[in-house]
C-alpha atoms as a PDB file:
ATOM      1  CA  UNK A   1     -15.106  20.298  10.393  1.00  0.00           C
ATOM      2  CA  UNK A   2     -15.540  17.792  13.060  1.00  0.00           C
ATOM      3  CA  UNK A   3     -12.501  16.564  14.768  1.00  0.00           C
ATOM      4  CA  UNK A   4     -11.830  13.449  13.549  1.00  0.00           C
ATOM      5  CA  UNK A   5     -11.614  14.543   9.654  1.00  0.00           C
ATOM      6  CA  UNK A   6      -9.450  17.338  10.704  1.00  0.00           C
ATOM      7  CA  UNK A   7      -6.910  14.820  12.082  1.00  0.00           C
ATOM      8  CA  UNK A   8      -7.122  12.895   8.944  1.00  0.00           C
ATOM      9  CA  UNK A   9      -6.701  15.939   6.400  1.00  0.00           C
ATOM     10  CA  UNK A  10      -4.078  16.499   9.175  1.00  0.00           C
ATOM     11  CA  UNK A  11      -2.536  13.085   8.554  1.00  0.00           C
ATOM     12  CA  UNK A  12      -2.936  13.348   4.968  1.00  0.00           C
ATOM     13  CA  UNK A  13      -1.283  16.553   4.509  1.00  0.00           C
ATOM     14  CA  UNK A  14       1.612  15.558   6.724  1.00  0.00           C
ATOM     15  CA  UNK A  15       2.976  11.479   5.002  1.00  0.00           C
ATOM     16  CA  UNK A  16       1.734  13.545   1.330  1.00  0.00           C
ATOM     17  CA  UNK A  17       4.481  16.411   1.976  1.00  0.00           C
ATOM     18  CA  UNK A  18       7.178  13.592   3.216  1.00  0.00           C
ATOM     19  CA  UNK A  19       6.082  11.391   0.055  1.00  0.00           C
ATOM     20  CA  UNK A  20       6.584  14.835  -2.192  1.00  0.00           C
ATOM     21  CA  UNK A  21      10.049  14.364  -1.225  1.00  0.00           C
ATOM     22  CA  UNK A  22      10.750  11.157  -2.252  1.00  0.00           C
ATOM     23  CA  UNK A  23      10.753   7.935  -0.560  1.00  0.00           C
ATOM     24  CA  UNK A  24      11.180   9.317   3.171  1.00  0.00           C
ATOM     25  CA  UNK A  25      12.481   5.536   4.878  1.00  0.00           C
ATOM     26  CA  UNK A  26      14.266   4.521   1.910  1.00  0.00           C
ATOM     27  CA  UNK A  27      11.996   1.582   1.580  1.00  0.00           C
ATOM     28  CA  UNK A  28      12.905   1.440  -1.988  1.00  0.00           C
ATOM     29  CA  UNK A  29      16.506   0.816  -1.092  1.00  0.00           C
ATOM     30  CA  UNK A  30      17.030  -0.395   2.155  1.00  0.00           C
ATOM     31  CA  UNK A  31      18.562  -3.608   2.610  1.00  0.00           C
ATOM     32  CA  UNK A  32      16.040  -4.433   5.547  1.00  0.00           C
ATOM     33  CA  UNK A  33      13.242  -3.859   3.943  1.00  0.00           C
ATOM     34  CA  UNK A  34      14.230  -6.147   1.356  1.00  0.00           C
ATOM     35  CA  UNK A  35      14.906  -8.610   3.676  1.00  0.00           C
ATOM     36  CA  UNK A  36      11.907  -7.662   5.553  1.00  0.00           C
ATOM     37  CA  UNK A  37       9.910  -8.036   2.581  1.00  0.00           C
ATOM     38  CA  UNK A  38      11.394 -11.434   1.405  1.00  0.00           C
ATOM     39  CA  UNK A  39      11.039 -12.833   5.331  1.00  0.00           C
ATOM     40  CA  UNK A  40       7.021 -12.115   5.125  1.00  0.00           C
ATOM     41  CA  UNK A  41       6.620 -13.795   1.275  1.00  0.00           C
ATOM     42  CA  UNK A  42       8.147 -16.503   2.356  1.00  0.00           C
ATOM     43  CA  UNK A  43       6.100 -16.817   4.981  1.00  0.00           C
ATOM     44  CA  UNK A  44       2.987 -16.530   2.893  1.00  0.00           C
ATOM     45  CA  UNK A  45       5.017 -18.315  -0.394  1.00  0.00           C
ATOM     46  CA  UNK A  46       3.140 -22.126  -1.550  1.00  0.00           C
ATOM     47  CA  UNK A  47      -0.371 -20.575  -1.751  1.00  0.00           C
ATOM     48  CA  UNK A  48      -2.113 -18.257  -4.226  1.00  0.00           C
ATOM     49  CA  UNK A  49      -4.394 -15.668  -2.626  1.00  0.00           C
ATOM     50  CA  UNK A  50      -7.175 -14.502  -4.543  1.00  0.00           C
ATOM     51  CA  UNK A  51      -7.581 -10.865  -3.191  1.00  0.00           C
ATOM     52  CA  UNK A  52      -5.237  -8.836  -1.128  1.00  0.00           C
ATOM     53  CA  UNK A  53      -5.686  -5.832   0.721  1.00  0.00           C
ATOM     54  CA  UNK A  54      -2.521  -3.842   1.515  1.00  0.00           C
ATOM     55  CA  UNK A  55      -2.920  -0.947   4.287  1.00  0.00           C
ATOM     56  CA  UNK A  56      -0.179   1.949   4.052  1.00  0.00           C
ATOM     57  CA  UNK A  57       1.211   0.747   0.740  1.00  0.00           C
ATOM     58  CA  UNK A  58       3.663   3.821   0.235  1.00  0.00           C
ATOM     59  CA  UNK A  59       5.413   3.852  -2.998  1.00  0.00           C
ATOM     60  CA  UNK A  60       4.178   0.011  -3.304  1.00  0.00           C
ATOM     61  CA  UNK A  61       7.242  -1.599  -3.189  1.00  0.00           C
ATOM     62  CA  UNK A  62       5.530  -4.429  -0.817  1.00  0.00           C
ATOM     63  CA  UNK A  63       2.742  -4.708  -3.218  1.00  0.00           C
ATOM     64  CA  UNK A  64       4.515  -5.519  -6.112  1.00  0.00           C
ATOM     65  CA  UNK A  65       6.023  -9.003  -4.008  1.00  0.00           C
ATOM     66  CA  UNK A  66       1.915  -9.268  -3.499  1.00  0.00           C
ATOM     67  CA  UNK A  67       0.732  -9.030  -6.903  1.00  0.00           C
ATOM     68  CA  UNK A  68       3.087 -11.973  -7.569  1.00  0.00           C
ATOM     69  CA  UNK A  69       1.343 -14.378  -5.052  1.00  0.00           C
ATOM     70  CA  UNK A  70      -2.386 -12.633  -5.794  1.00  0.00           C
ATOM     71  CA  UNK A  71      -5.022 -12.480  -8.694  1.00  0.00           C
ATOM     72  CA  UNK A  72      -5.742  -9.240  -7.627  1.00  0.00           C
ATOM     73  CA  UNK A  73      -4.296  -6.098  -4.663  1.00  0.00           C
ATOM     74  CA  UNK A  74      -5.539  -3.512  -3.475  1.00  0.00           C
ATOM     75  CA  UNK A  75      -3.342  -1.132  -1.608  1.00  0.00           C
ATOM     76  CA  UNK A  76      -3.843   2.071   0.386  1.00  0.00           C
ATOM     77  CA  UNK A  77      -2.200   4.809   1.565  1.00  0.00           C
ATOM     78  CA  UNK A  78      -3.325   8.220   3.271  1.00  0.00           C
ATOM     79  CA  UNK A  79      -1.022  10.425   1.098  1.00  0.00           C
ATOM     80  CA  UNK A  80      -1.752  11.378  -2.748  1.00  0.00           C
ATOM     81  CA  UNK A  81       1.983  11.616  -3.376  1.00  0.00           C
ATOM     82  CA  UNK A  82       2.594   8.217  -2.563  1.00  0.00           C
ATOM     83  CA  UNK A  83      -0.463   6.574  -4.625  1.00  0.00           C
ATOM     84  CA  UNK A  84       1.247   8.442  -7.359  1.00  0.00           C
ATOM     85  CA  UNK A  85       4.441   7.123  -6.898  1.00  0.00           C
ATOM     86  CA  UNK A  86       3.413   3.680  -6.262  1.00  0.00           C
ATOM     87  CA  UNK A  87       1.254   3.982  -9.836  1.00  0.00           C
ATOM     88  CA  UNK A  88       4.296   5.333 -11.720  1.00  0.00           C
ATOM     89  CA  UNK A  89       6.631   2.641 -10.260  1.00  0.00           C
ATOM     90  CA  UNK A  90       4.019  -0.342 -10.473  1.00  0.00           C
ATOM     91  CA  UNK A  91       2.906   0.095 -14.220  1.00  0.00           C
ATOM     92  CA  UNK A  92       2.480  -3.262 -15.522  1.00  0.00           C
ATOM     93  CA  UNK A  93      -0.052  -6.161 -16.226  1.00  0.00           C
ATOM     94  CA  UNK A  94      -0.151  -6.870 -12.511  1.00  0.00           C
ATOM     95  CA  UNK A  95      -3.927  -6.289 -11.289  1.00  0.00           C
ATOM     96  CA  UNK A  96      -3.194  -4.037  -8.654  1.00  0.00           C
ATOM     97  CA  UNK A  97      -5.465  -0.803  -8.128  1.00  0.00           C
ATOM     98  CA  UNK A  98      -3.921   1.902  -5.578  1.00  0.00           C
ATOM     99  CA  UNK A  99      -6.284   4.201  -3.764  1.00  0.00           C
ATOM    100  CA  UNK A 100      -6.252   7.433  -1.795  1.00  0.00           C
ATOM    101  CA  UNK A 101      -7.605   6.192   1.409  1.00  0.00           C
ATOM    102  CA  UNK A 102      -7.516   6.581   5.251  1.00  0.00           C
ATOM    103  CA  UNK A 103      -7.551   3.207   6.607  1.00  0.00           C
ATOM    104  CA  UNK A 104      -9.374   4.650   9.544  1.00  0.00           C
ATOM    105  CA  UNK A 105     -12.359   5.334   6.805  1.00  0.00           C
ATOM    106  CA  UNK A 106     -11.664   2.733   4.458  1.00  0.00           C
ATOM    107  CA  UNK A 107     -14.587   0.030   4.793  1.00  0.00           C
ATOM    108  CA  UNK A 108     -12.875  -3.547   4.107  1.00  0.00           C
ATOM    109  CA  UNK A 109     -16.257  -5.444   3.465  1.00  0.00           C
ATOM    110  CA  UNK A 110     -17.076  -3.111   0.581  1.00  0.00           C
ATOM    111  CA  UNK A 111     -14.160  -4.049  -1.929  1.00  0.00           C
ATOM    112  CA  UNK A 112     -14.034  -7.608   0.009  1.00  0.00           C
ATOM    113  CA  UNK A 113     -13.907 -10.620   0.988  1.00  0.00           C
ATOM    114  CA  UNK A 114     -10.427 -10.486   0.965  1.00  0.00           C
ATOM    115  CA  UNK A 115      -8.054 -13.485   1.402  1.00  0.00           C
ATOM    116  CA  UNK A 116      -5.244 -11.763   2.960  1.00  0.00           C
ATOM    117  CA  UNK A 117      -5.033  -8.430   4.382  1.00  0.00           C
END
């Protein structure tokens, strides 16, 4: 195993055993990251985007604000156990597709173009 896909499976194993937990910030529940989240739509509110790419998604409670502004998200995170959360929690018409990805791997021009990111 070379060394840079040992530091990934590294990585992986390391945000999927704090996701297996639960939601390891509180993201879900925080306050801030409500208001966080509310400060960056806004910024971005008045214009649909056509396709989104969200990097380090977690349990996806950004990308559900994003599937609200977009025709279609895509959002990535490194660990399993958050892809599955953010599927469980996200069920709904909204075209969003969550994938098991290393951004450091992930090749934007293949799923692209993207009109946000």
């Amino acid at each position: 195993m070379i060394e840079r896909e040992r530091i990934s499976q590294h990585a992986r194993e390391f945000f999927d055993a704090l996701w297996c937990k639960g939601d390891p910030w509180d993201i879900e529940g925080a306050k801030l990251a409500r208001r966080e989240h509310d400060r960056m739509i806004a910024l971005l509110d008045g214009r649909r985007y056509g396709r989104v790419l969200e990097i380090g998604c977690g349990a996806g409670v950004f990308t559900r604000r994003l599937a609200t502004i977009a025709d279609a998200v895509v959002a990535l995170d490194i660990a399993p156990a958050a892809i599955e959360r953010a599927r469980a929690l996200n069920a709904g018409p909204a075209a969003v597709e969550f994938l098991v990805a290393n951004v450091m791997d992930y090749d934007p021009r293949i799923g692209g173009p993207w009109d946000l990111w």
